[in-house]
C-alpha atoms as a PDB file:
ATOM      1  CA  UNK A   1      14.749 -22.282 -35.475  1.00  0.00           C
ATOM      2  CA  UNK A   2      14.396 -23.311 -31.976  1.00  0.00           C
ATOM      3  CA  UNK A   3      17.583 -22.013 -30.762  1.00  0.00           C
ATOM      4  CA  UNK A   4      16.767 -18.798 -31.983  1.00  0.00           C
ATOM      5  CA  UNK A   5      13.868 -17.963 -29.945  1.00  0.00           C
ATOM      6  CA  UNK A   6      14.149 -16.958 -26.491  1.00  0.00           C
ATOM      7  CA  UNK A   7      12.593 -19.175 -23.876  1.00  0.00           C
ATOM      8  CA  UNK A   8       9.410 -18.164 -22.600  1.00  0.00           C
ATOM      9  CA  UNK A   9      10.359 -18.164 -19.163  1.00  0.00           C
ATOM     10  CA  UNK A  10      11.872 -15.371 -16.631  1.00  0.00           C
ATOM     11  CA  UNK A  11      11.067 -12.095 -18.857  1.00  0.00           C
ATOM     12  CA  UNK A  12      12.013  -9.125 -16.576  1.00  0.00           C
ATOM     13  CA  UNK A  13       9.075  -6.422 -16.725  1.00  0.00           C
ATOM     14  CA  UNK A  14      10.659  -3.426 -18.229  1.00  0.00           C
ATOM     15  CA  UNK A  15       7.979  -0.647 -16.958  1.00  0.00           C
ATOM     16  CA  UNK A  16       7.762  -2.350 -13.508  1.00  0.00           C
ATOM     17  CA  UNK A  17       5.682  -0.177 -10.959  1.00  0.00           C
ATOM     18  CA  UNK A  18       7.390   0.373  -7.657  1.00  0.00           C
ATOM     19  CA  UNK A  19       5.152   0.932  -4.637  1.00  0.00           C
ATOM     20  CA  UNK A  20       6.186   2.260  -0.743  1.00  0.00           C
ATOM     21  CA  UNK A  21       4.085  -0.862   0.757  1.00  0.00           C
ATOM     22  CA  UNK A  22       2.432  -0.429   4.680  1.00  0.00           C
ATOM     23  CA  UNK A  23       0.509  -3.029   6.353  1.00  0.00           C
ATOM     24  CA  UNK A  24      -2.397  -2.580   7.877  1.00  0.00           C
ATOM     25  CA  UNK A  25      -1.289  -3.475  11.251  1.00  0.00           C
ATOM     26  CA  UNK A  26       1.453  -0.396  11.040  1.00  0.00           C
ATOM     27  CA  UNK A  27      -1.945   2.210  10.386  1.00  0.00           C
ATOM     28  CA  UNK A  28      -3.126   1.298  13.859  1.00  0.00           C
ATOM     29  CA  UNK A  29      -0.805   3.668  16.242  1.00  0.00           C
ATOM     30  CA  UNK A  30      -2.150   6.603  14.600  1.00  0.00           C
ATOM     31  CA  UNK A  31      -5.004   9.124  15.944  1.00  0.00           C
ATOM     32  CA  UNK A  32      -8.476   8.207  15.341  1.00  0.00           C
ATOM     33  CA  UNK A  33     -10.242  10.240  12.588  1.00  0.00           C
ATOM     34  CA  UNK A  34      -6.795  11.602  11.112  1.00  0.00           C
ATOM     35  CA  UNK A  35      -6.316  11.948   7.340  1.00  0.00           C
ATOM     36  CA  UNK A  36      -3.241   9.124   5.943  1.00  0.00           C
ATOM     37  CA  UNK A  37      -1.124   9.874   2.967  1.00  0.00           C
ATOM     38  CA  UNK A  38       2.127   9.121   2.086  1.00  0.00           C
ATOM     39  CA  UNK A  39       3.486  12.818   3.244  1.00  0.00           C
ATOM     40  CA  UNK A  40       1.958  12.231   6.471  1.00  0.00           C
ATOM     41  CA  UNK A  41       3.314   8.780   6.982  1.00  0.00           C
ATOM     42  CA  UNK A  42       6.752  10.264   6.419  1.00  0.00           C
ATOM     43  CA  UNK A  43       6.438  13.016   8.419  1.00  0.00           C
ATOM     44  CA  UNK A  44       5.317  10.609  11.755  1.00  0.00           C
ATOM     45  CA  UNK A  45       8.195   8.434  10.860  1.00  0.00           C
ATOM     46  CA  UNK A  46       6.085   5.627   9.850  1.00  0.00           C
ATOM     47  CA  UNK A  47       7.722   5.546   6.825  1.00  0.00           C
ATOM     48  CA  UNK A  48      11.439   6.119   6.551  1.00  0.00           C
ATOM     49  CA  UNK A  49      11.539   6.680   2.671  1.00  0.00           C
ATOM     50  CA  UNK A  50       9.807   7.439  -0.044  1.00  0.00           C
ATOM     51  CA  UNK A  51      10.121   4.573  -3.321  1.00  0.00           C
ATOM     52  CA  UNK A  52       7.082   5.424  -4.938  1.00  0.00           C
ATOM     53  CA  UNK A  53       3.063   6.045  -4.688  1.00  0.00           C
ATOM     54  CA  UNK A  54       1.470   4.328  -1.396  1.00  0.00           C
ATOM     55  CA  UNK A  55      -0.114   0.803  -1.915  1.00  0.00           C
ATOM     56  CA  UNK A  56      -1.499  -0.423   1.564  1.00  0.00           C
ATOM     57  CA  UNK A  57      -1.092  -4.184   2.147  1.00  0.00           C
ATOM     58  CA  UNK A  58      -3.613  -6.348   4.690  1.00  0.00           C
ATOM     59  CA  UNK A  59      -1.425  -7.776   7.174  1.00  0.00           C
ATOM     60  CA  UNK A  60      -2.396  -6.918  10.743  1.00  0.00           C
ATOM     61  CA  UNK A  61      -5.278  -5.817  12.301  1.00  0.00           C
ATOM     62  CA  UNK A  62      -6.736  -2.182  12.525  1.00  0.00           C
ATOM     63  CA  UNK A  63      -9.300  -0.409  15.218  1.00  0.00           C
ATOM     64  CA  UNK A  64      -9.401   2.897  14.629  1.00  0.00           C
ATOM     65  CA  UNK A  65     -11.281   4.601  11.887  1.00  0.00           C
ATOM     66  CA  UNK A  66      -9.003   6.215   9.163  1.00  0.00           C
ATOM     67  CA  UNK A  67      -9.163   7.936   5.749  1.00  0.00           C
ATOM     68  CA  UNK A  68      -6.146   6.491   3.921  1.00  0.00           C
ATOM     69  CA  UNK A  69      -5.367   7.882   0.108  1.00  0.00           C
ATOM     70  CA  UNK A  70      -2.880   5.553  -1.746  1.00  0.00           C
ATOM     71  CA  UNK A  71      -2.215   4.553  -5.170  1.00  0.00           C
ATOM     72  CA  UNK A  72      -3.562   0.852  -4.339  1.00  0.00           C
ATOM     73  CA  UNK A  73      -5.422  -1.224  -2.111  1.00  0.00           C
ATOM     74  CA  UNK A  74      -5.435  -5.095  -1.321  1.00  0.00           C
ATOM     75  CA  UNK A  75      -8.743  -6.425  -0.803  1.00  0.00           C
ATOM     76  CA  UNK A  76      -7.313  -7.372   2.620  1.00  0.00           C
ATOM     77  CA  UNK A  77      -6.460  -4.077   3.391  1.00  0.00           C
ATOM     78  CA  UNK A  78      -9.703  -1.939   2.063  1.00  0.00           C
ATOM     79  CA  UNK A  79     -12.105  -4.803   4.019  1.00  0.00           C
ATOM     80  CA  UNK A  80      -9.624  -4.089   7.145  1.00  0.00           C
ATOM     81  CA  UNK A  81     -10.325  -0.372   6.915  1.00  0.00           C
ATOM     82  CA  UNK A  82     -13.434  -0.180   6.198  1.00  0.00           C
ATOM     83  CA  UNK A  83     -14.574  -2.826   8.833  1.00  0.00           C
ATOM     84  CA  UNK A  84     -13.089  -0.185  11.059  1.00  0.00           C
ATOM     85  CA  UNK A  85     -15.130   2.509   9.951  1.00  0.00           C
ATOM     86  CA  UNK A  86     -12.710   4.147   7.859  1.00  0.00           C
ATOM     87  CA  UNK A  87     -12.733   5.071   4.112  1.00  0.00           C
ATOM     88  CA  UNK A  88     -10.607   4.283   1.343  1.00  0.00           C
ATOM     89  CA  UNK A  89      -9.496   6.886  -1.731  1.00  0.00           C
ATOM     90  CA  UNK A  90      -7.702   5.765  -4.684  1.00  0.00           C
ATOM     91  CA  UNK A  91      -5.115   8.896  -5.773  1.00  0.00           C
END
């Protein structure tokens, strides 16, 4: 019975989510105040392609204040923003 069963290890996901990911650091060139989506990251050539809803990621540093609306948030990334004086939005 033991070789029958699969082993427990290395199972693919089958509904995997697929996110665009940004870094913080990447968020800093932009204007102060300005609204950040995933249309608008495109559209500055930020972002060169679009694989899915927006999750933002805490690498790098950030010193201008922001409202970014993504799909997801690290807790890096939403103490980064908001430290700034930014908001965050789930979509």
């Amino acid at each position: 019975m033991y070789r029958r069963l699969p082993k427990l290890k290395y199972f693919t996901v089958l509904n995997r989510q697929h996110y665009t990911e940004i870094n913080v650091g990447d968020l800093a060139e932009l204007a102060a105040n300005s609204e950040v989506t995933l249309a608008s990251l495109l559209d500055a050539g930020i972002l060169t392609q679009d694989d899915g809803p927006l999750k933002v990621l805490g690498d790098g540093e950030l010193s201008v204040k922001l409202t970014v609306k993504a799909a997801a948030f690290t807790e890096g990334a939403k103490s980064k923003i908001e430290a700034a004086g930014g908001t965050c939005e789930v979509v």
